[in-house]
Structure formats: structure tokens, C-alpha cells
C-alpha atoms as a PDB file:
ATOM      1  CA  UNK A   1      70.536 103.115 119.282  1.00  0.00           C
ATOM      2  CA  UNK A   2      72.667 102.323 122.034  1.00  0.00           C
ATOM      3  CA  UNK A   3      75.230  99.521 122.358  1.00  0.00           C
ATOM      4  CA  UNK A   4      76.612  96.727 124.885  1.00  0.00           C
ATOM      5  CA  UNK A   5      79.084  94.729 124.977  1.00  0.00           C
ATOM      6  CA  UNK A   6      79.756  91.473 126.979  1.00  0.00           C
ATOM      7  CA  UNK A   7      79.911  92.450 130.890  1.00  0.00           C
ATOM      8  CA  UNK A   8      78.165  95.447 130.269  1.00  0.00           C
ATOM      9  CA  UNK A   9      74.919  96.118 131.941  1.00  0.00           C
ATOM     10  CA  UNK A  10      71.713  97.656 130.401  1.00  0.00           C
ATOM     11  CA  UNK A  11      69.524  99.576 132.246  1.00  0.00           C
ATOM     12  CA  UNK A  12      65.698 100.052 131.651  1.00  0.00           C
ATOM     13  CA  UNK A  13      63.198 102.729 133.210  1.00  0.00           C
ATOM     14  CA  UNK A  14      59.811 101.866 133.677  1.00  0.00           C
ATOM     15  CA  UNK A  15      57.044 104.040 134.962  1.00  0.00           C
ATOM     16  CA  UNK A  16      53.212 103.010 135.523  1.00  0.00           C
ATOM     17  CA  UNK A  17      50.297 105.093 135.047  1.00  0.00           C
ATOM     18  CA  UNK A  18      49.454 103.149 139.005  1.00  0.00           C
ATOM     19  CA  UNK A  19      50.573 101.544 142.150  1.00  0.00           C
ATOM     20  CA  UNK A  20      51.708  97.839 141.245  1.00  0.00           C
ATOM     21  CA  UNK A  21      51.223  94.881 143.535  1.00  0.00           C
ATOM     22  CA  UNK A  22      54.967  94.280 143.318  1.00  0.00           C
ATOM     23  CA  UNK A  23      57.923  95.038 140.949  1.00  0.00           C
ATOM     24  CA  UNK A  24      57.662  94.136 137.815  1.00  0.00           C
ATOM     25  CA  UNK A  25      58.705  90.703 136.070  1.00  0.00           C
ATOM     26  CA  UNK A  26      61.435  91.862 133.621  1.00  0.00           C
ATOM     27  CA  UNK A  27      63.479  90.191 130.945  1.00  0.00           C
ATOM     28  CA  UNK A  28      65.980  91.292 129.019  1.00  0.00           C
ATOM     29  CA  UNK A  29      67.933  88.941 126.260  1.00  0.00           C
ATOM     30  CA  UNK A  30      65.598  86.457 127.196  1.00  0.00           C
ATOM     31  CA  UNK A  31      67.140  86.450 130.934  1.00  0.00           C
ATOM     32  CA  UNK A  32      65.768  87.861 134.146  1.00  0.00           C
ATOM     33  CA  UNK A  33      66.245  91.214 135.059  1.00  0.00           C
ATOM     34  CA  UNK A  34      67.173  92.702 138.505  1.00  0.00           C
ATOM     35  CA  UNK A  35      64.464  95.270 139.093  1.00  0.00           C
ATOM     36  CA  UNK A  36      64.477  97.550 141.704  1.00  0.00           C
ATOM     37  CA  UNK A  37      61.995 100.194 143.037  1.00  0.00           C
ATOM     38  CA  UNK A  38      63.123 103.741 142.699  1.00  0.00           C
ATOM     39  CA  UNK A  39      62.567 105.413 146.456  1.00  0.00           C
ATOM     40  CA  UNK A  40      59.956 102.811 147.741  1.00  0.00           C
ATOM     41  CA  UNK A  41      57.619 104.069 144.699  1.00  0.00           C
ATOM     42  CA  UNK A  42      55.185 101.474 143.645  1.00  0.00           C
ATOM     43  CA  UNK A  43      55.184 103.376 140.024  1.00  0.00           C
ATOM     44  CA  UNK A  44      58.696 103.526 139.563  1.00  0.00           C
ATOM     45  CA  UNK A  45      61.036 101.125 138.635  1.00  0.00           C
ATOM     46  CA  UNK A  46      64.208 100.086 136.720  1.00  0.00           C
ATOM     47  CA  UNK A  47      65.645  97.323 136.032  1.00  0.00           C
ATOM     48  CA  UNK A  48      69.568  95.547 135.169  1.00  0.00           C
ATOM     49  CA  UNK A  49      71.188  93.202 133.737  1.00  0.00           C
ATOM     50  CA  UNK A  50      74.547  92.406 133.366  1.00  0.00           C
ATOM     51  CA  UNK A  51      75.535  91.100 130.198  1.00  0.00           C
ATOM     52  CA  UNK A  52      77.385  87.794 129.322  1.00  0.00           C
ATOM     53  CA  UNK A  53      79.365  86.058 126.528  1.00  0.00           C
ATOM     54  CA  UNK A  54      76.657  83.765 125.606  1.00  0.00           C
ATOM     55  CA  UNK A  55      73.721  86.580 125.223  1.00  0.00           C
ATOM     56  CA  UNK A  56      72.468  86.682 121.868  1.00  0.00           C
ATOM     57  CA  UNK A  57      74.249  89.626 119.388  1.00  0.00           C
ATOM     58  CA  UNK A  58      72.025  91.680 117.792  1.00  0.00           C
ATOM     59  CA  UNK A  59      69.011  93.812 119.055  1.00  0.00           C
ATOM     60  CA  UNK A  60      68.396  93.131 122.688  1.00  0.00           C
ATOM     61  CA  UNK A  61      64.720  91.566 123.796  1.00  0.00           C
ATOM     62  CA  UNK A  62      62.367  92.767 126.338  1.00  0.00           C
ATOM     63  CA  UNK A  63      59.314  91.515 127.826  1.00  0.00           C
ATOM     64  CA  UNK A  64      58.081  93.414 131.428  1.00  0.00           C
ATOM     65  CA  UNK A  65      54.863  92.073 133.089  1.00  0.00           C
ATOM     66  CA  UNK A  66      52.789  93.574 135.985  1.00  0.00           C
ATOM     67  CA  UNK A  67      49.895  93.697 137.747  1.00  0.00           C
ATOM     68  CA  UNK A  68      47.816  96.867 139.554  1.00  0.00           C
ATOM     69  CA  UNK A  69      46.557  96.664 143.234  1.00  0.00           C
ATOM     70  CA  UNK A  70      43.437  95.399 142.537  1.00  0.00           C
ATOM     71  CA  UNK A  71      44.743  92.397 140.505  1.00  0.00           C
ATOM     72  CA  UNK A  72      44.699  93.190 136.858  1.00  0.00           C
ATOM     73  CA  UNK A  73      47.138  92.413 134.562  1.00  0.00           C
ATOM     74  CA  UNK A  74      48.673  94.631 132.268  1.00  0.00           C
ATOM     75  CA  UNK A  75      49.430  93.630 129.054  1.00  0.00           C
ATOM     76  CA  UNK A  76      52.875  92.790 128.132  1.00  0.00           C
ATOM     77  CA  UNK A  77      55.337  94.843 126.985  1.00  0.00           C
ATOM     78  CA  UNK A  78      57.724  94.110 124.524  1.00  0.00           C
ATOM     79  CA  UNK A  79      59.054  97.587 123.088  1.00  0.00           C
ATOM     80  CA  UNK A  80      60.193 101.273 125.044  1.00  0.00           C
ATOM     81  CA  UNK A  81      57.663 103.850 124.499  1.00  0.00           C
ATOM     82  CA  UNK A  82      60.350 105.991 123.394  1.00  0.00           C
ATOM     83  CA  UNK A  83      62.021 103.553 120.244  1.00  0.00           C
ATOM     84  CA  UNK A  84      64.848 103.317 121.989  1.00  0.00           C
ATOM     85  CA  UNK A  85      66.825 100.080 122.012  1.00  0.00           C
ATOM     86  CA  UNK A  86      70.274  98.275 123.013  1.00  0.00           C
ATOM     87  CA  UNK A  87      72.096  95.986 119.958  1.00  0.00           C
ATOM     88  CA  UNK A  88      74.362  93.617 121.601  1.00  0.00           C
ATOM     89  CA  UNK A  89      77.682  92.556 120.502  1.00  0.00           C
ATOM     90  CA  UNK A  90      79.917  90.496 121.609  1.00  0.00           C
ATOM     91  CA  UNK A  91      82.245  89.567 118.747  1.00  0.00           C
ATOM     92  CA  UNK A  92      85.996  91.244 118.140  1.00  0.00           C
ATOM     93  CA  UNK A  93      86.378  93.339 115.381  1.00  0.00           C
ATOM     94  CA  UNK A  94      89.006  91.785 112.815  1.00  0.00           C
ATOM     95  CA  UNK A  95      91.072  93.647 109.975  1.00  0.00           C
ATOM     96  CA  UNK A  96      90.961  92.122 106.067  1.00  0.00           C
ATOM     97  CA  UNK A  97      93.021  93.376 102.913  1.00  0.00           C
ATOM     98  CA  UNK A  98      95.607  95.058 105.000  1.00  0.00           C
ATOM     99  CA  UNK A  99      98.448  95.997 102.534  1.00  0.00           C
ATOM    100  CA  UNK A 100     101.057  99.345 101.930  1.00  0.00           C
ATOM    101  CA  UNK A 101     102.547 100.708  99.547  1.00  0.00           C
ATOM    102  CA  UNK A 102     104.791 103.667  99.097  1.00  0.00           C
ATOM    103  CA  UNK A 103     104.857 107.021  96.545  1.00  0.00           C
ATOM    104  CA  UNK A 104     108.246 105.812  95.462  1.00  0.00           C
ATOM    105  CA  UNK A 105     108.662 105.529  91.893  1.00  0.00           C
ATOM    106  CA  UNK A 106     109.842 101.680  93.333  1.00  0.00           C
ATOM    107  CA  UNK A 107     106.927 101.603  95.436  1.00  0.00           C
ATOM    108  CA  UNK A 108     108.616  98.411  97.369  1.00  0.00           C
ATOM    109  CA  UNK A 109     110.375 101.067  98.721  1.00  0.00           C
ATOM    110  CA  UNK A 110     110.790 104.439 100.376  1.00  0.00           C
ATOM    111  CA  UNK A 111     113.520 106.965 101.147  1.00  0.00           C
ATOM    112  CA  UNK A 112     113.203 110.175 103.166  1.00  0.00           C
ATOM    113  CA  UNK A 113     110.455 112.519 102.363  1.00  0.00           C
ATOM    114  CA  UNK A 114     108.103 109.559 100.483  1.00  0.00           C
ATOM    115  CA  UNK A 115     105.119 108.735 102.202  1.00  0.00           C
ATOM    116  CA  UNK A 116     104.064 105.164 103.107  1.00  0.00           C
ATOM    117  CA  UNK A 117     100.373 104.558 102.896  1.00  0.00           C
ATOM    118  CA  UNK A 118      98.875 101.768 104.644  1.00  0.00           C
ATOM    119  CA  UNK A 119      95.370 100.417 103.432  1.00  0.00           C
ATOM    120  CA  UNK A 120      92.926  98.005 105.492  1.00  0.00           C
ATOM    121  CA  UNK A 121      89.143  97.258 106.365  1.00  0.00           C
ATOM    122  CA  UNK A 122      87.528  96.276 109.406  1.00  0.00           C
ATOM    123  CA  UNK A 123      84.721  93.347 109.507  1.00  0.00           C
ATOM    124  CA  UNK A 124      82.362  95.659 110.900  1.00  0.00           C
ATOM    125  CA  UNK A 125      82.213  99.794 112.126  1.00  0.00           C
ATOM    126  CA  UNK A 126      85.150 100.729 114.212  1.00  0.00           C
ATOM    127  CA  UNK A 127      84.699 103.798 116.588  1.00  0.00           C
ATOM    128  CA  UNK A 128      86.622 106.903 116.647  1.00  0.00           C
ATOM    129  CA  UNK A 129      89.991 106.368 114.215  1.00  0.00           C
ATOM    130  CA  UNK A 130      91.667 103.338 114.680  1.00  0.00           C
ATOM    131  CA  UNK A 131      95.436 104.064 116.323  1.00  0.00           C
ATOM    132  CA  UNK A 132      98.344 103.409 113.871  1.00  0.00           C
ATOM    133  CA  UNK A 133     102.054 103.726 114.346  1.00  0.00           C
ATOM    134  CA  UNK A 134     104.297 103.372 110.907  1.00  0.00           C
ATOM    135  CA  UNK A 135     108.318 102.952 111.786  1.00  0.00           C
ATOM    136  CA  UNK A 136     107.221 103.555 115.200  1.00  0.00           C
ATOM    137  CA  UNK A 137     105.665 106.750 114.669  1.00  0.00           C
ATOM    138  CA  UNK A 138     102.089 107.803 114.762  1.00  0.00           C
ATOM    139  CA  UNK A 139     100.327 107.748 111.462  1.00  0.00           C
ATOM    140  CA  UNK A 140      97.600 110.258 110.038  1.00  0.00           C
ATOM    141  CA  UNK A 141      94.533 108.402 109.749  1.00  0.00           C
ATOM    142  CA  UNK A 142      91.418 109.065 107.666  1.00  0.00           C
ATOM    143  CA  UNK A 143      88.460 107.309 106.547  1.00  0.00           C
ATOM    144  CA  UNK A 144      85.329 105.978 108.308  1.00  0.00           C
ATOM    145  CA  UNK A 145      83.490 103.625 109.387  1.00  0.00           C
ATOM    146  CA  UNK A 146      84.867  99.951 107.798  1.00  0.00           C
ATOM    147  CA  UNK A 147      87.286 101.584 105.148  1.00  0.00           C
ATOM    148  CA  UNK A 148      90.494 103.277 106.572  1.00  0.00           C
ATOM    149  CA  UNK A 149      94.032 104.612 105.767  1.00  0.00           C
ATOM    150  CA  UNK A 150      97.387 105.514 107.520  1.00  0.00           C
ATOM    151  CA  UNK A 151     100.118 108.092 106.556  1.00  0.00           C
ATOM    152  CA  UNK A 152     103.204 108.466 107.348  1.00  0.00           C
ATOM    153  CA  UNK A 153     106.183 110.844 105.820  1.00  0.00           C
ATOM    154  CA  UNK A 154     109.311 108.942 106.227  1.00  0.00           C
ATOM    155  CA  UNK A 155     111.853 111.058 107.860  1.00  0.00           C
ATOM    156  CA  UNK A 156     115.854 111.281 108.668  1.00  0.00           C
ATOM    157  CA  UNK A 157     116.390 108.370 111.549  1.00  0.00           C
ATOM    158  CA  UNK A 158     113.677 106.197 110.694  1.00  0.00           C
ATOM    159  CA  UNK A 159     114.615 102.822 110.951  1.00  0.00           C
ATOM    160  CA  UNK A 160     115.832 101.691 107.634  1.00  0.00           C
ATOM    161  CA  UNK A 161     115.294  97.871 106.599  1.00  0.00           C
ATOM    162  CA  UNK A 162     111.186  96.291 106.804  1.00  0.00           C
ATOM    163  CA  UNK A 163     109.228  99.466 108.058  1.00  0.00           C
ATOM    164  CA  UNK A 164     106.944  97.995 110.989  1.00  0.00           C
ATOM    165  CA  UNK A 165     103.312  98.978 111.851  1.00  0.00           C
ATOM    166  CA  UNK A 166     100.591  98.676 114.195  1.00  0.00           C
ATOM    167  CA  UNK A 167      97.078  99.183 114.109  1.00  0.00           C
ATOM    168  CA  UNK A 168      94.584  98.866 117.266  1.00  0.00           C
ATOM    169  CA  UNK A 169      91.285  99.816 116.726  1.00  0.00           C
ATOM    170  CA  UNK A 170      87.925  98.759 118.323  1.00  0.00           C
ATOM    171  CA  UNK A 171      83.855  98.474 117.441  1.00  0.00           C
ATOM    172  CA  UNK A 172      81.468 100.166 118.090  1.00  0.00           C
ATOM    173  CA  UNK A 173      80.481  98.284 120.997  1.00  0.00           C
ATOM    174  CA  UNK A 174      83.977  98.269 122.636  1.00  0.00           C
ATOM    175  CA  UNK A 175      85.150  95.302 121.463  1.00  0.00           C
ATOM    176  CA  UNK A 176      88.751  95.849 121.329  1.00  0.00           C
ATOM    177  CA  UNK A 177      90.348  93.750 117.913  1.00  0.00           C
ATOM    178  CA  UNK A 178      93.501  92.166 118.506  1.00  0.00           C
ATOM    179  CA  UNK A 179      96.438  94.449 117.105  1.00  0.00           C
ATOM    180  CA  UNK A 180      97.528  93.701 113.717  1.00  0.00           C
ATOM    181  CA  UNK A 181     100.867  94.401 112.754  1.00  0.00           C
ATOM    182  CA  UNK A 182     101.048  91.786 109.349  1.00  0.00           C
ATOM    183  CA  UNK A 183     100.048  92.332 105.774  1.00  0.00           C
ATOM    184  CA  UNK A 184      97.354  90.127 104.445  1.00  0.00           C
ATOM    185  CA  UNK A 185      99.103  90.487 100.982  1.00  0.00           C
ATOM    186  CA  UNK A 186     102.707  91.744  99.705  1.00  0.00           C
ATOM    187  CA  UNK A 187     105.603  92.979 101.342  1.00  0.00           C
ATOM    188  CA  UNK A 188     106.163  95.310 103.647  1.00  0.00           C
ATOM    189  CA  UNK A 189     108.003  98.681 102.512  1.00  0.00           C
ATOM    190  CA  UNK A 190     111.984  98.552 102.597  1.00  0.00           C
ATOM    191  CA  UNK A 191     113.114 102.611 104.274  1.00  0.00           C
ATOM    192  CA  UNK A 192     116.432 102.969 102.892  1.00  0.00           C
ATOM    193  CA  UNK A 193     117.551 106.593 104.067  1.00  0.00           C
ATOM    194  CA  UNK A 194     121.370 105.882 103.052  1.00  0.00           C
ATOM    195  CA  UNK A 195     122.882 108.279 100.328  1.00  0.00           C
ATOM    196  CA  UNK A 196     124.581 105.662  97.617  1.00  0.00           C
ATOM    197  CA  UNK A 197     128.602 106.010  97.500  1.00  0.00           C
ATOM    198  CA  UNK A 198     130.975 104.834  94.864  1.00  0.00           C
ATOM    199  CA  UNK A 199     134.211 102.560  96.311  1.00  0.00           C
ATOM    200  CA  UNK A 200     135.690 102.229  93.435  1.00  0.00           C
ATOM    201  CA  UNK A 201     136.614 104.826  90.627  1.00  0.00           C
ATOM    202  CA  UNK A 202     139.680 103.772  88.607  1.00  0.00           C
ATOM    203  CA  UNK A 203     140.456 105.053  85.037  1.00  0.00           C
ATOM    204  CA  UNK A 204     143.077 102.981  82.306  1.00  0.00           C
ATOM    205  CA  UNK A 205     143.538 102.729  78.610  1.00  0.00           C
ATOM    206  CA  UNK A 206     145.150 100.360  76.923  1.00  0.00           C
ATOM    207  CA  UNK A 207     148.118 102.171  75.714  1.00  0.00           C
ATOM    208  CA  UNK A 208     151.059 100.181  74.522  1.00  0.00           C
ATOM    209  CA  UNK A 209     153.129 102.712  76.433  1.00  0.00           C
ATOM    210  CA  UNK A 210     151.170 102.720  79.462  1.00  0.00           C
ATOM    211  CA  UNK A 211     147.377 102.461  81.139  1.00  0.00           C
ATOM    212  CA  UNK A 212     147.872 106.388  81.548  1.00  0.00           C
ATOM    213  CA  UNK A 213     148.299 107.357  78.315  1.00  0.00           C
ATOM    214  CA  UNK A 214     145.958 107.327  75.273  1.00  0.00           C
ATOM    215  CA  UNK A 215     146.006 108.191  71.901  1.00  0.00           C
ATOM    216  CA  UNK A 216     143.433 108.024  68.450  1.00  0.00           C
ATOM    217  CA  UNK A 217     142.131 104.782  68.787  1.00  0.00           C
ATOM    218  CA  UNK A 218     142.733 103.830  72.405  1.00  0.00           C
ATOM    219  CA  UNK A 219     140.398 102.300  74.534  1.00  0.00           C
ATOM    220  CA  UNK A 220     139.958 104.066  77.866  1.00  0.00           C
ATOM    221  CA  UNK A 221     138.109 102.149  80.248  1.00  0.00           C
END
């Protein structure tokens, strides 16, 4: 099975077993074909059409009628003698249940070394692995078909705060989906790569003779 996509033109071979009276009266999606004879052969033919954003998705229809030198008709055809067929689409993919999470034991958020994981699914087949960046960085990508994931170790000089993604990705067809770079559910993960420090330390009992001196019974705070 082959595939088309709106402005894309499909192409069809036809060969008869005798000289025609003329080309061939071809349709394909229900429109007319441009049909052509290949080196002035009257059994040779093919035949084009460009396709539009109103063709009909789904399995493309043929019909191809002709008639021999003496005047018969042949009867019309309707399939390729060798199964082979075009499924038109002409629809974007989109992505649903796109959400993250980290392998932080908070897994809101994510320091160096923990790996963000982004989840999502496509409305229909995407080709090849859809292209994902995580903090600005490419992602590993793995799954198939509908059902994907993105990985990404965060590392020293990320961007700490909301870690940002893309994804761009398109069908099977070509369709490119428009690039989604928003959760459908949660929040996105919070990189902090910032090593805690204390900025206050102070140390005092409460010594009748003074905060620095403590005896049985003191409280030190």
C-alpha cells in the first residue's frame, strides 16, 4: 500500500493486450485523470492526477475505460492487476495524553543525573520517530507506531526552572502535525541543578551568665 497526501500526484500504468482507438478514459478519486501515451504506443499508457484538499481520504478509486481498433469495448476496470493501491490522506496528525514525569523520588521535579520521561500518542501512525527536544536538547525516542516516549538525562547547565519540550512528528502520509510543546495534563518538570546552602548557622543557650555558656540543664538552641 502506498500513500498520498494532498498535492501529491498518483501515477497509474496501464498496458493493453492491443492497439486502442485512443487513450484511455481514466478516473482516479472519482476525478479525471491526465493520461498520456508512453512513446506514441497505442498499448501503453499512464495516467496522473494531482491530488487536492477536498479528495476523499481513504483508499483511492479507479475506473479506466477503452476501446480496441475495431470498436469494442473493454470492460471496465476498477482494480490493478497487481493489488496494489493508493490510501489518501489528507488530515494532520494530532498528539493526545501528552504528560512527563521525572525518576525523582519528587517526581515534580528533577536534578542532575534524573531522567525526564515524556509520554504521548498520536491520532493515527506517525512515520519514522517523531523529533523531540527536552530543555533544548534532543531526546531518545522509542516506541512505534501511535504510542511513543522521550528521554532525556538532565545534565550540569540545563536550564533550571519549567523544563521545555518539543515534539514534531508527521503521518504516514506526510502530513506534518503542528508542534506540540504543552501538556494535556499536569505540570511540567521543575530542573533545579542548585546545591542547597545554609545562611544562617548560629548557636546560644540560655545561660544566666551568658548565651555561650551552658551547664546541666541548659537549653542550647
Amino acid at each position: 500500500t502506498a500513500y498520498a497526501k494532498a498535492t501529491d500526484v498518483i501515477t497509474m500504468n496501464i498496458t493493453a493486450d492491443e492497439d486502442l482507438t485512443a487513450a484511455p478514459t481514466v478516473f482516479i478519486a472519482g476525478r479525471a485523470a491526465t493520461v498520456n501515451d508512453v512513446g506514441g504506443s497505442a498499448t501503453q499508457y499512464t495516467a496522473t492526477l494531482t491530488t487536492n484538499s477536498t479528495d476523499t481520504q481513504g483508499e483511492v478509486a479507479i475506473s479506466i475505460n477503452f476501446t480496441d481498433l475495431t470498436g469494442n469495448a473493454g470492460d471496465a476496470v476498477i482494480a490493478t492487476t497487481n493489488n496494489s493501491t493508493v490510501t489518501f490522506d489528507r488530515t494532520a496528525p494530532t498528539l493526545s495524553a501528552v504528560t512527563v514525569t521525572s525518576n525523582n523520588t519528587n517526581t515534580a521535579y528533577a536534578k542532575e543525573g534524573d531522567i525526564v520521561t515524556l509520554s504521548f500518542s498520536s491520532s493515527e501512525n506517525v512515520q519514522d520517530d517523531p523529533v523531540v527536544t527536552i530543555d533544548g536538547n534532543a531526546a531518545t525516542v522509542s516506541g512505534g507506531n501511535a504510542t511513543w516516549t522521550a528521554t532525556y538525562t538532565m545534565q550540569n547547565g540545563d536550564t533550571e526552572g519549567e523544563t521545555n519540550f518539543t515534539i514534531d512528528f508527521v503521518d504516514i502520509a506526510g502530513n506534518n502535525g503542528t508542534q506540540v510543546s504543552a501538556l494535556t495534563a499536569g505540570n511540567k518538570i521543575l530542573y533545579d541543578e542548585t546545591v542547597p546552602q545554609l545562611t544562617t548557622v548560629d548557636i546560644s543557650s540560655n545561660n544566666s551568665n551568658g548565651s555561650t555558656l551552658a551547664k546541666v540543664g541548659d537549653v542550647i538552641t
